[in-house]
N, C-alpha and C. Protein backbone atom coordinates (compact mmCIF):
# COMPACT_ATOMS: atom_id res chain seq x y z
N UNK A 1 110.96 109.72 139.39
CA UNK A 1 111.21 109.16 138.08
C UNK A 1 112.69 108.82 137.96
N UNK A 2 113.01 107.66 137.39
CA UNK A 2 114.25 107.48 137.68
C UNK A 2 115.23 107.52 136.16
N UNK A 3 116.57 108.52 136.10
CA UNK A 3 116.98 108.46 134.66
C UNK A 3 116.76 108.09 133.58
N UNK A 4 116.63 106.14 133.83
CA UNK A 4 116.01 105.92 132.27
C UNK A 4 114.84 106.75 131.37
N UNK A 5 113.54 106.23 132.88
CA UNK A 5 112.73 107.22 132.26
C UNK A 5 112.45 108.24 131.94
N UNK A 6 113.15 109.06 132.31
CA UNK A 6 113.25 110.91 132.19
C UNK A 6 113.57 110.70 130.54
N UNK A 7 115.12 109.88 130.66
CA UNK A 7 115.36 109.84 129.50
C UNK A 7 114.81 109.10 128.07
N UNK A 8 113.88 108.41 128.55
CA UNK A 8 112.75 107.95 127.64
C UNK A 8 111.88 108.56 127.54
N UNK A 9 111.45 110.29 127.97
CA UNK A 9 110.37 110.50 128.29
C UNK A 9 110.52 111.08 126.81
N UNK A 10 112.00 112.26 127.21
CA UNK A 10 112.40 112.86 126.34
C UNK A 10 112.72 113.14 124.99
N UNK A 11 112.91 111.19 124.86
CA UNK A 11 113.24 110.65 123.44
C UNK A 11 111.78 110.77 123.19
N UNK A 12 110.91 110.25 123.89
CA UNK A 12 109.45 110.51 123.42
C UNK A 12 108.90 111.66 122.68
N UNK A 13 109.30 112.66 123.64
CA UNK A 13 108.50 114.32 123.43
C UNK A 13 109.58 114.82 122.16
N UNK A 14 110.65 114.26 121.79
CA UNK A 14 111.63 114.86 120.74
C UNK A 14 110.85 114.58 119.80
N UNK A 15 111.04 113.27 119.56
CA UNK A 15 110.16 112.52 117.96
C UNK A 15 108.79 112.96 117.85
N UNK A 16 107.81 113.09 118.68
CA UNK A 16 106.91 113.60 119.11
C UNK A 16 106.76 114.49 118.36
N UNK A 17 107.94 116.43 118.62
CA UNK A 17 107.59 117.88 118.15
C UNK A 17 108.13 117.08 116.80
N UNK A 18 108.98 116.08 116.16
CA UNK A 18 109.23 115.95 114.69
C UNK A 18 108.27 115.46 113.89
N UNK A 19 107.40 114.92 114.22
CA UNK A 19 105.85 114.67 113.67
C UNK A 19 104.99 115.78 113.64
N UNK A 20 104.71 116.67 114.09
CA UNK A 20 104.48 117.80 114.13
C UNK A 20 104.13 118.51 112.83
N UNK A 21 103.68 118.40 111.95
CA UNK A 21 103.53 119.34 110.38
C UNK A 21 104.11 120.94 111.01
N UNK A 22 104.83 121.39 109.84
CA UNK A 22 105.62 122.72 109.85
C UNK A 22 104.59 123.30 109.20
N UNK A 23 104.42 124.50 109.54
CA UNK A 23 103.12 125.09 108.12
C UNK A 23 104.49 125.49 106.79
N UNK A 24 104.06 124.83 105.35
CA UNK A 24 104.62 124.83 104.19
C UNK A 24 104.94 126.40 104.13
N UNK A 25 105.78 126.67 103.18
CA UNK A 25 105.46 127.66 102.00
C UNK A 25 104.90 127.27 100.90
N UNK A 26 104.11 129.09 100.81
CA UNK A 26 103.53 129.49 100.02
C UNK A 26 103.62 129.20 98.57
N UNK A 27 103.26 128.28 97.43
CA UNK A 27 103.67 128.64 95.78
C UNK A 27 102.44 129.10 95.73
N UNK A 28 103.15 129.73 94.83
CA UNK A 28 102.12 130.43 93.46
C UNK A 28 101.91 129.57 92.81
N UNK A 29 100.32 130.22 92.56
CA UNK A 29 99.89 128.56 91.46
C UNK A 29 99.19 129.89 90.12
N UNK A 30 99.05 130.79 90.33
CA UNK A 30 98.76 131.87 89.28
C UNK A 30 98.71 133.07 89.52
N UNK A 31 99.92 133.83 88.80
CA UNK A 31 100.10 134.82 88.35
C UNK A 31 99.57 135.99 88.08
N UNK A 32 98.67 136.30 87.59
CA UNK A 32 98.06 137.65 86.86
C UNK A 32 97.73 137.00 85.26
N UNK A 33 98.12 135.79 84.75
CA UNK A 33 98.12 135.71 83.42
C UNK A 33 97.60 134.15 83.35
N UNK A 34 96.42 134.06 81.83
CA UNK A 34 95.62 133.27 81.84
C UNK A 34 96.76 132.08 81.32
N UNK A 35 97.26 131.02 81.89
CA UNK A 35 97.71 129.97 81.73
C UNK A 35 97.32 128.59 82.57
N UNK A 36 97.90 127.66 82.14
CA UNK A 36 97.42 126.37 82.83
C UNK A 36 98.92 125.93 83.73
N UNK A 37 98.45 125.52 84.56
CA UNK A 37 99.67 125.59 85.44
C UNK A 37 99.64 124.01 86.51
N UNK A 38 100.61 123.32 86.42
CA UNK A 38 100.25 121.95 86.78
C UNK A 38 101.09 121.80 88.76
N UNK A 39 99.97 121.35 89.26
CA UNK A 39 99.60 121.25 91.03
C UNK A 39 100.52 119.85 90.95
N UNK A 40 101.76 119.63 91.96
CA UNK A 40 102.12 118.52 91.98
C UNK A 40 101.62 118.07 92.81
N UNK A 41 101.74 116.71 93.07
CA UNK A 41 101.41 115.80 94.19
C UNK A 41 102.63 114.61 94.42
N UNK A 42 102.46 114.02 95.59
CA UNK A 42 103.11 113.70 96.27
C UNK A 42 102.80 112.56 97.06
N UNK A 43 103.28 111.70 97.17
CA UNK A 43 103.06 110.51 98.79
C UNK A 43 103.05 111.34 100.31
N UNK A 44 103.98 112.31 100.18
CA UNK A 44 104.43 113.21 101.21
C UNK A 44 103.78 114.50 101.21
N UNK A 45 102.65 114.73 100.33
CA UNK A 45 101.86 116.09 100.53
C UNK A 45 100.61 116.11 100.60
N UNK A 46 99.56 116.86 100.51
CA UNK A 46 97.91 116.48 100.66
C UNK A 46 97.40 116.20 99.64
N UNK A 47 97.95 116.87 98.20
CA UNK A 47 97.65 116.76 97.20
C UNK A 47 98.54 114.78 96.64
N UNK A 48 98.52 114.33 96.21
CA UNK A 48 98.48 112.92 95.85
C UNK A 48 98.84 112.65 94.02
N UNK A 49 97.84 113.25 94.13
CA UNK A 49 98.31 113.36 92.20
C UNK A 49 98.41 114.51 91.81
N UNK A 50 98.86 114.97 90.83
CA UNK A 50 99.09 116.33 89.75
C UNK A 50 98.09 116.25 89.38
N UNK A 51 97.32 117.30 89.03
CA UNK A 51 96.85 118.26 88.08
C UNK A 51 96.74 119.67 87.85
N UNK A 52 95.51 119.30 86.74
CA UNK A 52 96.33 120.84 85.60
C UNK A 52 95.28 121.93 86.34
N UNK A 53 95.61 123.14 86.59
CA UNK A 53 94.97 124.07 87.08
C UNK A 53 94.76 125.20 85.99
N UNK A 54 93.81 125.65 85.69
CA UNK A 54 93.74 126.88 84.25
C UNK A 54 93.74 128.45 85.12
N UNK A 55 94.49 128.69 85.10
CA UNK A 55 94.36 130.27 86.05
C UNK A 55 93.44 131.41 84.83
N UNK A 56 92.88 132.22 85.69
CA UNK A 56 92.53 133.47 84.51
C UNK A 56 93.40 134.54 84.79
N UNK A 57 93.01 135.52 83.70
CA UNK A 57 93.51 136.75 84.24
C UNK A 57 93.27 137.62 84.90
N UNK A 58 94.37 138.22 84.96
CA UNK A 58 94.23 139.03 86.81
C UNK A 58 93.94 138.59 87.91
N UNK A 59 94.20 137.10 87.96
CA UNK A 59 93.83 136.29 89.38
C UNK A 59 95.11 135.91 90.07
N UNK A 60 95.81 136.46 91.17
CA UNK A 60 96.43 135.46 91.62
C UNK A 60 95.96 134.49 92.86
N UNK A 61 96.88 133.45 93.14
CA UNK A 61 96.83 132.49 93.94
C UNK A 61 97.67 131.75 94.26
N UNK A 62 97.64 131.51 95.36
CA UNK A 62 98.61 130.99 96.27
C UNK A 62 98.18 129.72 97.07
N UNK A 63 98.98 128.84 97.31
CA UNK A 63 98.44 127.67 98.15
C UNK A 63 99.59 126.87 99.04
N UNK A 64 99.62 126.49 100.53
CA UNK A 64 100.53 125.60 100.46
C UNK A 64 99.91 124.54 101.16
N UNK A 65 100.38 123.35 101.36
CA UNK A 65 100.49 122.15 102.07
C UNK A 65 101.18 121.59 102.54
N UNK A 66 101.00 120.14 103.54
CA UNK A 66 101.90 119.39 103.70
C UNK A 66 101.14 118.37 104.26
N UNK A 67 101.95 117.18 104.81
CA UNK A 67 101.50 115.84 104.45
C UNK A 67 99.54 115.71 104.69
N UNK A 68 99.00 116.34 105.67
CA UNK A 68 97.95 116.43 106.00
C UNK A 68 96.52 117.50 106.11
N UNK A 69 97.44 118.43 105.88
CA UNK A 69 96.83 119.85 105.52
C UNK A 69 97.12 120.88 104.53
N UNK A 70 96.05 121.52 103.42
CA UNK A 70 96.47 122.53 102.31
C UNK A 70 95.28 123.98 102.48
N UNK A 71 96.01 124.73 102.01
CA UNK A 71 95.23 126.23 102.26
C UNK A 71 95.54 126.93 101.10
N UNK A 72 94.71 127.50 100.75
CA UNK A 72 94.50 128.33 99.55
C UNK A 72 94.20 129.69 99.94
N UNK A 73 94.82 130.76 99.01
CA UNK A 73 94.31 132.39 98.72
C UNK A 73 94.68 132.64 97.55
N UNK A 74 93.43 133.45 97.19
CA UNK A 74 93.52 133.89 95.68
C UNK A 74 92.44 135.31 95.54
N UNK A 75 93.43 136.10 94.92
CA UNK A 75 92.57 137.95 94.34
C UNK A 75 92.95 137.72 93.39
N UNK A 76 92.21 139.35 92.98
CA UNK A 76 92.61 140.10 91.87
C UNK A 76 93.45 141.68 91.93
N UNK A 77 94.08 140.78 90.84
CA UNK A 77 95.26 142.49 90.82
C UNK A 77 93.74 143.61 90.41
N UNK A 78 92.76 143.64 89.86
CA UNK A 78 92.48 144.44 89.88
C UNK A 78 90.96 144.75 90.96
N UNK A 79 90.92 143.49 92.25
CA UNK A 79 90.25 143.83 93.24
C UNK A 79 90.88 144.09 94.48
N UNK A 80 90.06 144.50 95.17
CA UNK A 80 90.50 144.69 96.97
C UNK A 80 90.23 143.17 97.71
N UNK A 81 89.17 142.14 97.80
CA UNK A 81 88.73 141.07 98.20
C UNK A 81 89.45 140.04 97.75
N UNK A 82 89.75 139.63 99.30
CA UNK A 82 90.77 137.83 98.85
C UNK A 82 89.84 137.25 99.14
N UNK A 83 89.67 135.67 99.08
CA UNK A 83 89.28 134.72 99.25
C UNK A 83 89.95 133.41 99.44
N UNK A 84 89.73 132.27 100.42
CA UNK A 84 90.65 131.38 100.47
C UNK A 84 89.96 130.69 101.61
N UNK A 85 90.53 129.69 101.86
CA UNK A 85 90.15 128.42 103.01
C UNK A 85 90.92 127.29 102.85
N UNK A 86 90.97 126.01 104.02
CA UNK A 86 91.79 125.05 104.30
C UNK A 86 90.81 124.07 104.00
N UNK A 87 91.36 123.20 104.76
CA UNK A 87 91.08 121.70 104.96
C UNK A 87 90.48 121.32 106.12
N UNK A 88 91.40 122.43 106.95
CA UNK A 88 90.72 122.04 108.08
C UNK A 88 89.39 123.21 108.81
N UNK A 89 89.09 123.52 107.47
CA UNK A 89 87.67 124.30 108.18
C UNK A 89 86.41 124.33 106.79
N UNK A 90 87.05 123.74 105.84
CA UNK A 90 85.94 123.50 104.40
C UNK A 90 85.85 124.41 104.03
N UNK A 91 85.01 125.29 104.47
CA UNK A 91 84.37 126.38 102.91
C UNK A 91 85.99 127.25 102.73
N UNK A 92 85.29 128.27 101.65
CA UNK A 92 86.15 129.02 101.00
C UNK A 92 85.65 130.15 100.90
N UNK A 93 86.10 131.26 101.93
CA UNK A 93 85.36 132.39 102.21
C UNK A 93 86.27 133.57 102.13
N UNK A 94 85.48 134.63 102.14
CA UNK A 94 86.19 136.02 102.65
C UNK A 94 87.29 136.46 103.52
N UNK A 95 88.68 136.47 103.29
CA UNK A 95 89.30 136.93 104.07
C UNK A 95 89.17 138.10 104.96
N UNK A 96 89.26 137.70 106.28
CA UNK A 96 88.97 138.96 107.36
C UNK A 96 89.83 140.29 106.45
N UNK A 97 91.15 140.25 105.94
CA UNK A 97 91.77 141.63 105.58
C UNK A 97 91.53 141.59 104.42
N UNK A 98 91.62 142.70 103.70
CA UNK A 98 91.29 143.07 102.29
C UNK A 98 92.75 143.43 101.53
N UNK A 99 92.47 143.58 100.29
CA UNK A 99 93.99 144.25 99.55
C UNK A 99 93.89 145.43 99.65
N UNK A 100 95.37 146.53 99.46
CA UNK A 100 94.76 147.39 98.84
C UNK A 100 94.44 147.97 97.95
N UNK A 101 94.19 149.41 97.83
CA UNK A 101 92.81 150.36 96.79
C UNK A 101 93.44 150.16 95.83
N UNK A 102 94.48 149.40 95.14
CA UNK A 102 95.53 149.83 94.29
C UNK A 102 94.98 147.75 93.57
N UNK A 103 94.47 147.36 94.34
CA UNK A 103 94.33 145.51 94.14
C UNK A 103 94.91 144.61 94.90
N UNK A 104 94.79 143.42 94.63
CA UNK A 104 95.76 142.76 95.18
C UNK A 104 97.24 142.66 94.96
N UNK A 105 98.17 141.88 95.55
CA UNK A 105 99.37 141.94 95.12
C UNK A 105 100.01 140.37 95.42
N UNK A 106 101.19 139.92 94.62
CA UNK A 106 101.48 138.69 95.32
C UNK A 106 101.26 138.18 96.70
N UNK A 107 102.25 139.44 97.87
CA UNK A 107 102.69 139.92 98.89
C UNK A 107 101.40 139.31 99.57
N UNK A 108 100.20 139.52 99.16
CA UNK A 108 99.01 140.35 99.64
C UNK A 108 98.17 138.51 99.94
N UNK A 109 98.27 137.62 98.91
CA UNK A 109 97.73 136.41 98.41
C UNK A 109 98.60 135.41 98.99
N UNK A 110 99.81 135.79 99.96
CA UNK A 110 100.64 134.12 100.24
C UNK A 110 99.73 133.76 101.09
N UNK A 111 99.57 132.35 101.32
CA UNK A 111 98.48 131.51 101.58
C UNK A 111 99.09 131.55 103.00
N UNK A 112 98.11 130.96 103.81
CA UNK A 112 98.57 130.45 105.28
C UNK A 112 98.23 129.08 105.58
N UNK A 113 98.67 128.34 105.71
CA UNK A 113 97.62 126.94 106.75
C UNK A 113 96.75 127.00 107.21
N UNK A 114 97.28 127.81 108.55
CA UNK A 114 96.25 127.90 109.25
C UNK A 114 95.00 129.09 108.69
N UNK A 115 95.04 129.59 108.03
CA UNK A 115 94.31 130.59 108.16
C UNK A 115 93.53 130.55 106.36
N UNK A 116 94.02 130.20 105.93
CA UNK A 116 93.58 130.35 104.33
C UNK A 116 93.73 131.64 103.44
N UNK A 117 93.88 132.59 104.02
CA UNK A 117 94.44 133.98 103.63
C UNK A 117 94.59 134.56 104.47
C-alpha cells in the first residue's frame, strides 16, 4: 500500500469512529411527583418534536437518545421492579436487575441505550 493510501485509509476510519453515535446521557423526565414535563426534540435527536409527558407519582424515569437511537427506564420509589426498553429491540420489559427493598432510586432508573435499564 503506498502512503497516499494508508493515508486515505486513515482519513477514512477517523470520520468513520466520528459517525459513530456516543450513547447520550441520561435526563430525567420524572421525578417522584405528579407533573407534566415537556420531551424536547430535535433535527439532531430521535425524538423530532416536543411533547408533553404527564408523570405520576412515585414514578421515576429516565431516558436518553441520540440522532438514531432512544432508551427508556422507569420505577417506583415505592417498588423494587424497573422497566424500560429501546428502539432497537421494541418491547418494554422487565429489567434483568431490580431496585432495592427500600424502592427505586434516581441512581437506580438512569437509562442506558443499549440496554433500556
Amino acid at each position: 500500500m503506498k502512503k497516499s493510501q494508508i493515508s486515505l485509509a486513515s482519513l477514512i476510519a477517523t470520520a468513520a469512529i466520528g459517525i459513530v453515535s456516543v450513547e447520550a446521557t441520561a435526563v430525567t423526565a420524572c421525578a417522584g411527583t405528579a407533573t407534566s414535563v415537556t420531551v424536547s426534540g430535535s433535527t439532531a435527536s430521535f425524538v423530532k418534536n416536543d411533547f408533553s409527558l404527564k408523570c405520576s407519582a412515585n414514578v421515576l424515569m429516565d431516558y436518553s437518545q441520540d440522532a438514531v437511537t432512544a432508551g427508556v427506564c422507569a420505577g417506583s420509589i415505592k417498588g423494587k421492579n424497573k422497566f424500560g426498553g429501546t428502539t432497537a429491540g421494541g418491547a418494554v420489559s422487565a429489567a434483568t436487575t431490580t431496585c432495592g427493598t427500600d424502592g427505586c432510586t434516581t441512581t437506580e432508573v438512569a437509562s442506558n441505550l443499549t440496554t433500556g435499564c
